[in-house]
Every structure is written in structure tokens, then in C-alpha cells.
Protein backbone atom coordinates (compact mmCIF):
# COMPACT_ATOMS: atom_id res chain seq x y z
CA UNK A 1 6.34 17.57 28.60
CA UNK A 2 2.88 16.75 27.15
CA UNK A 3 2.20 14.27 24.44
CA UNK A 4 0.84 15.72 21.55
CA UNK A 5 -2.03 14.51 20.06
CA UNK A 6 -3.49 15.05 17.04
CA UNK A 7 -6.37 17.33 16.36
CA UNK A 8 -7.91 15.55 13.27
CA UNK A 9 -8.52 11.82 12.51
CA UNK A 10 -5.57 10.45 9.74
CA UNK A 11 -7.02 9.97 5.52
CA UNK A 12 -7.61 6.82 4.60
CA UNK A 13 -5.01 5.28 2.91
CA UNK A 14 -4.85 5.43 -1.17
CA UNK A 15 -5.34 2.52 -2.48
CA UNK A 16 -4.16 1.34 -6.17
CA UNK A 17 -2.55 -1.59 -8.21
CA UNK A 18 0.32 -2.02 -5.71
CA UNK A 19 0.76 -6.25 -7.14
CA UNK A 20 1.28 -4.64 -10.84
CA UNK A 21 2.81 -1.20 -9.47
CA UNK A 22 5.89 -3.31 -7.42
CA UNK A 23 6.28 -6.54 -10.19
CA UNK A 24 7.01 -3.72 -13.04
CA UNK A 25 9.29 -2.05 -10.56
CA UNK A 26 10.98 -5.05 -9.89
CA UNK A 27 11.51 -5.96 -13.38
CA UNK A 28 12.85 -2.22 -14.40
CA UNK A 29 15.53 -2.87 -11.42
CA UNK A 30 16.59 -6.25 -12.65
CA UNK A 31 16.53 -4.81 -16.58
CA UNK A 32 18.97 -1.93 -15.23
CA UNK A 33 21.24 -4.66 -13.39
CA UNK A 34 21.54 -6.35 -17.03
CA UNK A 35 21.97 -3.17 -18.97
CA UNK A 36 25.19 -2.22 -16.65
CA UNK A 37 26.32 -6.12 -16.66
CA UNK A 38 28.64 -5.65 -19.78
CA UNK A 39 30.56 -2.57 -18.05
CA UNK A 40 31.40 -4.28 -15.03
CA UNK A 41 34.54 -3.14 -16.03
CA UNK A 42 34.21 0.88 -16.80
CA UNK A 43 32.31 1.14 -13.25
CA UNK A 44 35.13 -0.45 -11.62
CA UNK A 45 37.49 1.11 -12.85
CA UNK A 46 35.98 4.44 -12.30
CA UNK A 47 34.61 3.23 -8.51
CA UNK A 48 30.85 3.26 -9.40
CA UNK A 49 30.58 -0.57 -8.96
CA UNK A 50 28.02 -0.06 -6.59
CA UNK A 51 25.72 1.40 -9.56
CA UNK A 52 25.65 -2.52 -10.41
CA UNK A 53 25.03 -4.09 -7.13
CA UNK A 54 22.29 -1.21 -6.09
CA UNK A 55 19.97 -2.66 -8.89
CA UNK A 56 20.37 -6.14 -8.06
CA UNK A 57 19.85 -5.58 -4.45
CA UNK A 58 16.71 -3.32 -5.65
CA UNK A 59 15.45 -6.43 -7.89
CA UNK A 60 16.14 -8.49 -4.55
CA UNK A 61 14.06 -6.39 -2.50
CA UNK A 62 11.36 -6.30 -5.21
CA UNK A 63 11.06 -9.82 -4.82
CA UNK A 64 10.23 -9.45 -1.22
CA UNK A 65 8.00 -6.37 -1.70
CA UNK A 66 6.13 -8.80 -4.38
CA UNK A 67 5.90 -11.59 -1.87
CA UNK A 68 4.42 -9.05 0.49
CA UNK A 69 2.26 -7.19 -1.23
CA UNK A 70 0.57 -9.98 -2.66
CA UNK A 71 0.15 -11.59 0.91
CA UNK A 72 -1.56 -7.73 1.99
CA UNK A 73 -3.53 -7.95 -1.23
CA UNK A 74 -5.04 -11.65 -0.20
CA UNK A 75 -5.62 -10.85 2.96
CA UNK A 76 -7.61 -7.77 2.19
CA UNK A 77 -9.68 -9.73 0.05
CA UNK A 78 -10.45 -12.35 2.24
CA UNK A 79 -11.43 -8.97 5.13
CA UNK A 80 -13.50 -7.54 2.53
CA UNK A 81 -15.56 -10.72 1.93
CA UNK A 82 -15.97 -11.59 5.58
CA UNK A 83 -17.11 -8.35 6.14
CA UNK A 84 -19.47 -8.93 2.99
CA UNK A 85 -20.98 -12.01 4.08
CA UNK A 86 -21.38 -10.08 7.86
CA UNK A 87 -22.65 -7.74 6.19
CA UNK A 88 -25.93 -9.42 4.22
CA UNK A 89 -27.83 -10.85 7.57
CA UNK A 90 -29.26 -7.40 7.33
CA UNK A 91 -29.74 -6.60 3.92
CA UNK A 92 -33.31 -7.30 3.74
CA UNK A 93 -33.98 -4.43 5.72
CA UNK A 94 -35.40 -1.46 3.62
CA UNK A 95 -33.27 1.66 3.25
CA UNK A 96 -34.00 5.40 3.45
CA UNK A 97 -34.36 5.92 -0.50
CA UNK A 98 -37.30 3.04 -0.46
């Protein structure tokens, strides 16, 4: 069978305020964790417990996804202005609207 291969190059990625985007998610998990807290006892009894432990493992994960993301974000930077100072040996060469 032959290996398909795609006929068009892939978008470029979207970028946004992923630090902000994943610390406010983070914080809305751990804010629903302590919001359930006091009925620990209702979703027991009723066997939706795991309501309780699928925020705090979601405000667990954020953490991670914050340590991440803020690693990607730094290291993007630090691309961007290598590529910057690559970039101005040739800047004193005139362009095509001069």
C-alpha cells in the first residue's frame, strides 16, 4: 500500500496568549475543586466523587501545562532574537520600495 502524502504544505500554527490562556485555566480548575470541597459528602454518596478529584487532577495538570508553556514561550523568544540579530548583518542593504 502507498503512503499518502499530502498535497498542500500544513498552516502555520495560531499563535496567542497561551502563558495567560493556561494560568486562568488552571485557576478556574482549582476554584471548581474548592467550590465542590464542602459536598464531599453528597458526591459520595451519590457516586460522583470523581467530579472532585477530576478538577484537582485538571489544576495538577495545569501546573504542568504552565511550566511548559512558559518554557515554549522562552524559548521562542530567545529563536526569535537569534534570528533577529542573524538577521541585521544585512540590513543595510536597500530594499525594493527605496
Amino acid at each position: 500500500m502507498a503512503k499518502w502524502t499530502p498535497t498542500h504544505e500544513a498552516p502555520e500554527p495560531l499563535e496567542g496568549p497561551i502563558v495567560p490562556t493556561i494560568i486562568g485555566l488552571t485557576i478556574l480548575w482549582f476554584v471548581l475543586f474548592l467550590v465542590q470541597l464542602p459536598f464531599y459528602g453528597w458526591f459520595d454518596d451519590h457516586g460522583h466523587l470523581w467530579w472532585l478529584w477530576t478538577c484537582l487532577a485538571g489544576s495538577g495538570l495545569g501546573l504542568i501545562g504552565i511550566w511548559y508553556v512558559r518554557g515554549r514561550d522562552a524559548a521562542l523568544r530567545r529563536a526569535a532574537e537569534s534570528e533577529g540579530t542573524a538577521g541585521t548583518a544585512g540590513a543595510s542593504a536597500p530594499t525594493a520600495a527605496e
